[in-house]
Protein backbone atom coordinates (compact mmCIF):
# COMPACT_ATOMS: atom_id res chain seq x y z
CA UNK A 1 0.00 0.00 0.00
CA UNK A 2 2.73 2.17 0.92
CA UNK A 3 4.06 1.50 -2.48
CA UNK A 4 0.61 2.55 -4.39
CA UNK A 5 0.51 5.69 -2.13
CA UNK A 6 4.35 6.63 -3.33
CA UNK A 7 3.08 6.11 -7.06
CA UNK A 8 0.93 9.62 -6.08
CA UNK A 9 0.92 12.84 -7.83
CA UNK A 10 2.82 14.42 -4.21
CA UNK A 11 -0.24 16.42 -3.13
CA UNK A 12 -2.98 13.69 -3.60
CA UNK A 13 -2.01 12.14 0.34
CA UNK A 14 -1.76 15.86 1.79
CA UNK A 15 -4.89 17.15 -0.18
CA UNK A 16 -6.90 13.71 0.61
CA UNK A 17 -5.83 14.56 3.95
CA UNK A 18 -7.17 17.98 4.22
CA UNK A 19 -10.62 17.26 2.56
CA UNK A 20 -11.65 14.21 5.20
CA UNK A 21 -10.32 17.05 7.75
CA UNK A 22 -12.80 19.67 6.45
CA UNK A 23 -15.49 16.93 6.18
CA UNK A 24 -15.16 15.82 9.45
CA UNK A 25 -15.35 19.25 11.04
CA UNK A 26 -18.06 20.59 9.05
CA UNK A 27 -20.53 17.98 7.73
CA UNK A 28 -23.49 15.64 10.02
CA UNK A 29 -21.94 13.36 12.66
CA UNK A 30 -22.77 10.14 10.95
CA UNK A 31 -20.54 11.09 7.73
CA UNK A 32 -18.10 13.35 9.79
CA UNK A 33 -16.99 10.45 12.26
CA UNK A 34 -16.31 8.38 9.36
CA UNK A 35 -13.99 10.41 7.69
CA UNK A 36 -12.39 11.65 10.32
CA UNK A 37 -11.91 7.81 11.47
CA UNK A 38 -10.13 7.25 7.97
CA UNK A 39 -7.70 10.04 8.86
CA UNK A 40 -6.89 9.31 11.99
CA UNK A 41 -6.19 5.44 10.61
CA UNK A 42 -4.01 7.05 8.11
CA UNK A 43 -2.40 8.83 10.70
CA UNK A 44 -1.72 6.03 12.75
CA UNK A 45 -0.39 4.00 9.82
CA UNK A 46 2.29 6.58 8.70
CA UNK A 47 3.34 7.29 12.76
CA UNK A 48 3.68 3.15 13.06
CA UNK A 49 5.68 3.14 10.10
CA UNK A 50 8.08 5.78 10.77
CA UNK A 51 7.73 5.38 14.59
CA UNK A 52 11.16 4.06 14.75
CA UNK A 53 13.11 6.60 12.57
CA UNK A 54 11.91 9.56 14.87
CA UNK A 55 13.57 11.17 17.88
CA UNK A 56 11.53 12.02 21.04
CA UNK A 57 10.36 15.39 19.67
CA UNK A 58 8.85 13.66 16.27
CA UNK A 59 7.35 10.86 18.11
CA UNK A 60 5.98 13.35 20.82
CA UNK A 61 4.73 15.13 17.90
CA UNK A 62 2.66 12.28 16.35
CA UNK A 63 1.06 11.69 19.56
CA UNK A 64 -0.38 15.34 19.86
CA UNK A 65 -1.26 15.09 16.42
CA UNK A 66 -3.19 11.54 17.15
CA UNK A 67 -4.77 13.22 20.20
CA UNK A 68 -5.90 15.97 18.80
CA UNK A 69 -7.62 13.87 16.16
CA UNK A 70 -9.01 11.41 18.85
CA UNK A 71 -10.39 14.17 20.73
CA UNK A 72 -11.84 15.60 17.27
CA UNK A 73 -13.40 12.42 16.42
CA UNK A 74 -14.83 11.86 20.08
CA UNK A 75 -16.68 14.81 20.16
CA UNK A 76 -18.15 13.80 16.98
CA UNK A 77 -18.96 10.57 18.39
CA UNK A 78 -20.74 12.28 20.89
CA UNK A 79 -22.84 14.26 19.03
CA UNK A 80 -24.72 11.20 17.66
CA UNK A 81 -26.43 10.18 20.81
């Protein structure tokens, strides 16, 4: 996969990114939660795979990022029920 995503024009990943972003700030909680579950997947992926390469300040990095998406995505959640 990580192959297929290299094959990429270079601003598909970042652009992809951005739009499921946007979605899942601005559109209903049903479709919102699911994109913003794709990024954060994404997210996770990439971090996993270069988890090892990174000093402290790139892995501590990653995990604000992550959190900050979690924390996104469970106030989404929330907003269904």
């Amino acid at each position: 996969m990580l192959a297929r995503l290299q094959a990429l024009p270079r601003l598909v990943l970042p652009a992809g990114v951005l739009v499921l972003t946007l979605v899942g700030l601005i559109a209903a909680p049903p479709v919102a939660v699911v994109a913003l579950l794709v990024v954060f997947a994404l997210v996770f992926w990439l971090a996993t795979l270069s988890w090892a390469a990174l000093d402290r300040r790139g892995q501590l990095l990653r995990m604000v990022v992550l959190g900050a998406i979690g924390g996104v995505l469970t106030g989404r959640v929330t907003q269904l029920f």
